[in-house]
C-alpha atoms as a PDB file:
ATOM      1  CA  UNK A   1      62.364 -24.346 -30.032  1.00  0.00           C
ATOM      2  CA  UNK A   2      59.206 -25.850 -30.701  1.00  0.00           C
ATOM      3  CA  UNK A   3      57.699 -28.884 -28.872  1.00  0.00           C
ATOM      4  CA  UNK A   4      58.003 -31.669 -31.657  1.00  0.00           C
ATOM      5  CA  UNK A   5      61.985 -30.676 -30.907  1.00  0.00           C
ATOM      6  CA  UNK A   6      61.330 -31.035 -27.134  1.00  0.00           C
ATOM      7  CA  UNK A   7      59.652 -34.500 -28.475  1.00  0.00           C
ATOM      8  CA  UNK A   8      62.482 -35.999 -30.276  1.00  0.00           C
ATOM      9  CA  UNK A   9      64.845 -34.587 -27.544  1.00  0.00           C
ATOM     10  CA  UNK A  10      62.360 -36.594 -24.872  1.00  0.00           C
ATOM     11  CA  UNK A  11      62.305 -39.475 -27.153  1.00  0.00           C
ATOM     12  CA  UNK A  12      65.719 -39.918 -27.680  1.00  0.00           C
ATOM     13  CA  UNK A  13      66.541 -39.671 -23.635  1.00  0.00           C
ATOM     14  CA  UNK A  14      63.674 -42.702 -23.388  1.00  0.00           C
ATOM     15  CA  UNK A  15      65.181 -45.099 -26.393  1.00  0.00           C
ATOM     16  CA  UNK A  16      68.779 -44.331 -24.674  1.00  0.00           C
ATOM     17  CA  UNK A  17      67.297 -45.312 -21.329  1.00  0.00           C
ATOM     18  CA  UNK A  18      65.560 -48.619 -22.804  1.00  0.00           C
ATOM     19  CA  UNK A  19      68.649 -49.471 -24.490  1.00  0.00           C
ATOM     20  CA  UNK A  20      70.611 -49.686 -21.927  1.00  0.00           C
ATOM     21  CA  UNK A  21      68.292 -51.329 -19.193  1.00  0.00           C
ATOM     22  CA  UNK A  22      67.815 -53.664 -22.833  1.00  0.00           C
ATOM     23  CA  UNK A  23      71.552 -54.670 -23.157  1.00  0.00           C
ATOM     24  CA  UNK A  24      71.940 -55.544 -19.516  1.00  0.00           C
ATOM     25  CA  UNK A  25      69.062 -57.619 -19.396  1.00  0.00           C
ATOM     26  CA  UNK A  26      69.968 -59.491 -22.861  1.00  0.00           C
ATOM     27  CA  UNK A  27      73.664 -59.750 -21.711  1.00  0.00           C
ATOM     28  CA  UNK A  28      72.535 -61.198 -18.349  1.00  0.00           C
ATOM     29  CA  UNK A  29      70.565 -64.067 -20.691  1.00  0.00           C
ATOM     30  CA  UNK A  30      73.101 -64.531 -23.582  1.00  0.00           C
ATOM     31  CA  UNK A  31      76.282 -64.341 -20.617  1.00  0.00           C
ATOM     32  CA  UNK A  32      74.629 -66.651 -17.462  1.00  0.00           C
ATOM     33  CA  UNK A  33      77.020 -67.427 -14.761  1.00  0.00           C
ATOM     34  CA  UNK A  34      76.415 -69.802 -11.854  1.00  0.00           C
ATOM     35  CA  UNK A  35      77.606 -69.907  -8.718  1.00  0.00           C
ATOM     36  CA  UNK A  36      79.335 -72.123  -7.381  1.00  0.00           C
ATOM     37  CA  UNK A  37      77.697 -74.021  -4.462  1.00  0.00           C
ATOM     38  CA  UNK A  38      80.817 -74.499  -2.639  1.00  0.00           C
ATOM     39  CA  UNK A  39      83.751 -71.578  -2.227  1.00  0.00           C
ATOM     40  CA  UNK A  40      86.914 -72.162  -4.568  1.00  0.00           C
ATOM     41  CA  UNK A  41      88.721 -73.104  -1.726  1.00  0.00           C
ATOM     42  CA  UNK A  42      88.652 -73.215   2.231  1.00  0.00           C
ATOM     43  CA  UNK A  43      90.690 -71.099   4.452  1.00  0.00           C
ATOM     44  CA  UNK A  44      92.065 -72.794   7.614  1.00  0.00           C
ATOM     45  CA  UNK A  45      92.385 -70.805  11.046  1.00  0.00           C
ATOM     46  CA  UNK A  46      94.602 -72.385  13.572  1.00  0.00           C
ATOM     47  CA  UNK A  47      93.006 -72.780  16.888  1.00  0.00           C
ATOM     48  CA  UNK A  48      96.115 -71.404  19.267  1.00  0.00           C
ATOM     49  CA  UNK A  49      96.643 -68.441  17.351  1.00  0.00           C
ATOM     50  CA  UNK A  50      92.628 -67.057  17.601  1.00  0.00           C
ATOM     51  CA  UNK A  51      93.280 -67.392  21.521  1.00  0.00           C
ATOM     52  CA  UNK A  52      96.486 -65.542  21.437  1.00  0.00           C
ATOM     53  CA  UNK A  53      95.343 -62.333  19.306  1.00  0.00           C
ATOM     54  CA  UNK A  54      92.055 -62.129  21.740  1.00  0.00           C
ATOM     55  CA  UNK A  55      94.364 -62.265  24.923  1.00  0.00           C
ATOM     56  CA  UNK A  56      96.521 -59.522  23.379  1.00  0.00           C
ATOM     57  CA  UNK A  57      93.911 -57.715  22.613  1.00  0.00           C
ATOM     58  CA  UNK A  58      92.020 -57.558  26.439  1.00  0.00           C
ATOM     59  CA  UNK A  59      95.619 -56.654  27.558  1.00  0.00           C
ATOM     60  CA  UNK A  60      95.759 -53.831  25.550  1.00  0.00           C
ATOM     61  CA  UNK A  61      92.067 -52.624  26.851  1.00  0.00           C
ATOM     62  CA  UNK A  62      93.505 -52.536  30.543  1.00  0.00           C
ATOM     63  CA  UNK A  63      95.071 -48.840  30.742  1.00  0.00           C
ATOM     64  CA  UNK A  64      97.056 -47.949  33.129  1.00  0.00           C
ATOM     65  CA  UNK A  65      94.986 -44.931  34.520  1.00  0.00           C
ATOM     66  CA  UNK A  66      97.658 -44.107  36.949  1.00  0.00           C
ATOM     67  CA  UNK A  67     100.052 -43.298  33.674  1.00  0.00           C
ATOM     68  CA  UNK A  68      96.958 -41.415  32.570  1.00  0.00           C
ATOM     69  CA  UNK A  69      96.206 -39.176  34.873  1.00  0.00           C
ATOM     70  CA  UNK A  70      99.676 -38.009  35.030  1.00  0.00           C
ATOM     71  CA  UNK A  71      99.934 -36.919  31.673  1.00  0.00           C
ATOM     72  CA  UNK A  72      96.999 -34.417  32.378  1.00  0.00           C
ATOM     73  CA  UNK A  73      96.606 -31.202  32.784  1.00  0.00           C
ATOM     74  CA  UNK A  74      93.468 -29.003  34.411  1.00  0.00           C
ATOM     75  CA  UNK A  75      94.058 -26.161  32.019  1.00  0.00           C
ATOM     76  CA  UNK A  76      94.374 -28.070  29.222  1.00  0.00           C
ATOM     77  CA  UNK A  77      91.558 -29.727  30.294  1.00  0.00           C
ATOM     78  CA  UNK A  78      89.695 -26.527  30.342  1.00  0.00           C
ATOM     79  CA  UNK A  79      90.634 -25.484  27.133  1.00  0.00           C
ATOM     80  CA  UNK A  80      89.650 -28.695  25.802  1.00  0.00           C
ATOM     81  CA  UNK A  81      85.904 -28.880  27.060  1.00  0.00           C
ATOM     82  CA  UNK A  82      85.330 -25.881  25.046  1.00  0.00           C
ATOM     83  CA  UNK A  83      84.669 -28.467  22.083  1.00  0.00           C
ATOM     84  CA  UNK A  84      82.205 -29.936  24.755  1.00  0.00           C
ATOM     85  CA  UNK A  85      80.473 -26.846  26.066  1.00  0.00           C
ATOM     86  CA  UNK A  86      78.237 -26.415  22.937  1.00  0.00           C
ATOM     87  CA  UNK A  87      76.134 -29.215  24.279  1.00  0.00           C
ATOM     88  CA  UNK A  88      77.053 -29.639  27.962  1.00  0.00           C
ATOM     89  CA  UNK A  89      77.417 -27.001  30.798  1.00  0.00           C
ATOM     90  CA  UNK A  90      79.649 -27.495  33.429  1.00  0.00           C
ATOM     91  CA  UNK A  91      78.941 -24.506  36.321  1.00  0.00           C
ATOM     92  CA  UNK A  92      77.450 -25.853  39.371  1.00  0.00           C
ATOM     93  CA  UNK A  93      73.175 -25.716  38.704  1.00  0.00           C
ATOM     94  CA  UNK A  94      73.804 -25.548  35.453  1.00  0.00           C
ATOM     95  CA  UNK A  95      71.319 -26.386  32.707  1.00  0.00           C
ATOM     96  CA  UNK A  96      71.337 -28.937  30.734  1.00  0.00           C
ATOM     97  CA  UNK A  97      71.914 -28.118  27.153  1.00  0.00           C
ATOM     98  CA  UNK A  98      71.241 -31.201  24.202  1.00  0.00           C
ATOM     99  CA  UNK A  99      73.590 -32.959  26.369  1.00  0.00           C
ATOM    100  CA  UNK A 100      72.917 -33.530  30.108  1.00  0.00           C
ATOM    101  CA  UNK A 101      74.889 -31.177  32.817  1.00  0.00           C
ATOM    102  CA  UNK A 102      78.495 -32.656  33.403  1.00  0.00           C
ATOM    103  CA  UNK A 103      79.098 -30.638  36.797  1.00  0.00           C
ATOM    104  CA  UNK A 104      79.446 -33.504  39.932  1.00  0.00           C
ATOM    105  CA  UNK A 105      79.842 -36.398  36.687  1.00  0.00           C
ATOM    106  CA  UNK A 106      83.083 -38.145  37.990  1.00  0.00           C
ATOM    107  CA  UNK A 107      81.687 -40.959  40.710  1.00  0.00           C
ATOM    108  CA  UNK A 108      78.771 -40.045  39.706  1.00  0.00           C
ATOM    109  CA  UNK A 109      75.970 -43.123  38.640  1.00  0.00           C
ATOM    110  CA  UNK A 110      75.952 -43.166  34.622  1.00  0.00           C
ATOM    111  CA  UNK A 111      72.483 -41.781  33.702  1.00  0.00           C
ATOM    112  CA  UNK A 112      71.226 -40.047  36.582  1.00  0.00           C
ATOM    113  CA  UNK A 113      70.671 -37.155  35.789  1.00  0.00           C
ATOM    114  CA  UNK A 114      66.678 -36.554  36.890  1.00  0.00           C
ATOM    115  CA  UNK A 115      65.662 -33.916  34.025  1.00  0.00           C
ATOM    116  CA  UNK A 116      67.727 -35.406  31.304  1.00  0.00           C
ATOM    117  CA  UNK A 117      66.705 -37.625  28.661  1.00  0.00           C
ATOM    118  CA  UNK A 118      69.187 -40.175  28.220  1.00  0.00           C
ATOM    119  CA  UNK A 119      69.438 -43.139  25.586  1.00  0.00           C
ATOM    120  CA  UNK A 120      68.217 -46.694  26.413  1.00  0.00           C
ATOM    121  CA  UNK A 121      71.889 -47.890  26.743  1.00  0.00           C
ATOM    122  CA  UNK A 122      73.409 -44.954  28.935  1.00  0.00           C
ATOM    123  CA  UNK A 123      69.923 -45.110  30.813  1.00  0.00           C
ATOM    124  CA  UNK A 124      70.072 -49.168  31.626  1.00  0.00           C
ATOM    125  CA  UNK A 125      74.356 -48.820  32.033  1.00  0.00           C
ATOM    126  CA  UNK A 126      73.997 -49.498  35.588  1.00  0.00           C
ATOM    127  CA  UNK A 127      77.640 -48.491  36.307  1.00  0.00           C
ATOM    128  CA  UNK A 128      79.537 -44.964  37.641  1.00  0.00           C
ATOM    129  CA  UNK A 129      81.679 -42.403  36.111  1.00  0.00           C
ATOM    130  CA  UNK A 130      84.745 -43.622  36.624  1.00  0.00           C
ATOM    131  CA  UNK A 131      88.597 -42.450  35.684  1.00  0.00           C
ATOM    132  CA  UNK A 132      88.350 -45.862  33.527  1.00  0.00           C
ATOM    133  CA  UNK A 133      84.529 -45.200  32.197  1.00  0.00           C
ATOM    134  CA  UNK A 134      84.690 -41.756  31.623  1.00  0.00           C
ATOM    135  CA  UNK A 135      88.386 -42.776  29.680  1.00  0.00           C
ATOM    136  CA  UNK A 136      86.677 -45.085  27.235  1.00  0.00           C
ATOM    137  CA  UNK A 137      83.753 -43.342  26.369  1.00  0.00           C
ATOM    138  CA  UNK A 138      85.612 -39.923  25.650  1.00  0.00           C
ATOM    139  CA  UNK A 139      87.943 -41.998  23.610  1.00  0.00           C
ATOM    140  CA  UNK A 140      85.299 -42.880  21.105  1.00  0.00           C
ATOM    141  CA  UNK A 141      81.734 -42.789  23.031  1.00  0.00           C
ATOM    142  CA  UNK A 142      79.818 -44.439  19.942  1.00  0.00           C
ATOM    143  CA  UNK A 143      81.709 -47.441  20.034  1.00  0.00           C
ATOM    144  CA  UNK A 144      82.713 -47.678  23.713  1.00  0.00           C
ATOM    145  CA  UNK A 145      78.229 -47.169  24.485  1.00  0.00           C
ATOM    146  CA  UNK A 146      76.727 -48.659  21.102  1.00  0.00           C
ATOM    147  CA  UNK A 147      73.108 -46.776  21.321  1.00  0.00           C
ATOM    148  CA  UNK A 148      74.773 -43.605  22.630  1.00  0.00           C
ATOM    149  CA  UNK A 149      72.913 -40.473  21.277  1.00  0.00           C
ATOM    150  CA  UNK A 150      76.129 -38.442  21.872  1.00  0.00           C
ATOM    151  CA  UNK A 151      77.307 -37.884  18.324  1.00  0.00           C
ATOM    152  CA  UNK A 152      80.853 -36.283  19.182  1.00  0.00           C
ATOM    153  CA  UNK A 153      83.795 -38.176  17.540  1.00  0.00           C
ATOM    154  CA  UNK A 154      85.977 -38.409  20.710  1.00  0.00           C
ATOM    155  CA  UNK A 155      88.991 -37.522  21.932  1.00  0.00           C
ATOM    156  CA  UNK A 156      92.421 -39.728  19.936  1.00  0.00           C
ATOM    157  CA  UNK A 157      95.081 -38.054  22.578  1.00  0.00           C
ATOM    158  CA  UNK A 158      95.434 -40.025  25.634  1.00  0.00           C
ATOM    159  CA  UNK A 159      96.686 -36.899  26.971  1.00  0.00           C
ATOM    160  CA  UNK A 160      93.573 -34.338  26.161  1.00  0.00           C
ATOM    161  CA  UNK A 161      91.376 -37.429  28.044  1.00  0.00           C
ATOM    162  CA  UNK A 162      92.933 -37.175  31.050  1.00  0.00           C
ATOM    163  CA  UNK A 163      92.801 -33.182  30.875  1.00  0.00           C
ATOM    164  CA  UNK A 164      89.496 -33.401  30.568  1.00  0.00           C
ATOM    165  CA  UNK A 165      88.592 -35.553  33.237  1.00  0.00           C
ATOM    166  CA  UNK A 166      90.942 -34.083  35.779  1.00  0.00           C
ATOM    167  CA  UNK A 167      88.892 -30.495  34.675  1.00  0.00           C
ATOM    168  CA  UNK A 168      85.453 -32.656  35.164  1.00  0.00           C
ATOM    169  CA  UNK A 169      86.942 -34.151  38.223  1.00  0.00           C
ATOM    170  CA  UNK A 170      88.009 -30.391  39.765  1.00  0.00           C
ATOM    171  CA  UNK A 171      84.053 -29.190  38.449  1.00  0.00           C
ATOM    172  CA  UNK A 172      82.805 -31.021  41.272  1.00  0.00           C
ATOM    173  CA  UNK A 173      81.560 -30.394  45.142  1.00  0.00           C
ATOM    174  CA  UNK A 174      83.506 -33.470  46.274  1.00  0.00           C
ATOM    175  CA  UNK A 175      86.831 -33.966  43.439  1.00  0.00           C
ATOM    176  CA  UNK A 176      87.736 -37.413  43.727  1.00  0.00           C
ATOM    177  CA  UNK A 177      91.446 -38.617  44.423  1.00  0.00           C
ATOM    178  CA  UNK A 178      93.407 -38.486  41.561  1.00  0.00           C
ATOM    179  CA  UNK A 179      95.674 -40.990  41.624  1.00  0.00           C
END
């Protein structure tokens, strides 16, 4: 193959190129559409019925933790973590890994952790670890904490939550009472 080959084979890439970009931009003269300044039509939204869905859905936030926590189980909960021990320990004076150490968490003050580097939103959270806290965020901690640097997906089962947290909860120099 010599190069005035490689030419036309250049050249006819480019004029298929030009042609193209060249149709759409001859189309968009010949074809011109305007929008319309208005929509085609409104859409009305009844007042009662916006203040009924939000109700329903702050009732379905509230969890009944007491349900919860009965549907755990410590070594399930142990079994569990494993998914969470690549990036948190869990042994008393442990280290902290990419994620900060989780032994002591439950009751513990979100962020507090002295040698960890925590996000601007778990940093300024200004609440504790509780059975309802640590529920949400290991539900879906990206959406519970928007900011979050912990990238894990969470945890859909109701059930695995509360095995988890009862096996934070028993990680601990003080467990709390379960109810």
């Amino acid at each position: 193959m010599d190069s005035f080959e490689i030419n036309k084979i250049v050249a006819a890439i480019l004029m298929v190129a030009l042609l193209v970009i060249g149709i759409g931009k001859f189309s968009d003269i010949i074809f011109h559409v305007e929008k319309p300044k208005m929509p085609g039509y409104v859409v009305e939204i009844e007042q009662s019925s916006t203040i009924s869905a939000t109700t329903e859905n702050a009732v379905e936030e509230k969890i009944d933790i007491v349900a919860l926590m009965s549907m755990g189980d410590v070594s399930a909960g142990e079994k569990i973590f494993k998914k969470c021990a690549a990036c948190h320990s869990i042994i008393k004076g442990g280290k902290n890994k990419i994620g900060p150490a989780l032994y002591n968490v439950v009751g513990r003050a979100v962020g507090s952790v002295d040698d960890y580097k925590y996000s601007k939103t778990l940093a300024s959270y200004g609440k504790d670890w509780t059975l309802e806290e640590l529920n949400g965020y290991l539900q879906k901690p990206a959406s519970y904490l928007k900011g979050t640097k912990m990238s894990f997906a969470g945890l859909r089962k109701e059930k695995d939550r509360a095995s988890v947290i009862k096996y934070l909860n028993q990680n601990s120099d003080n467990p709390k009472q379960l109810p």
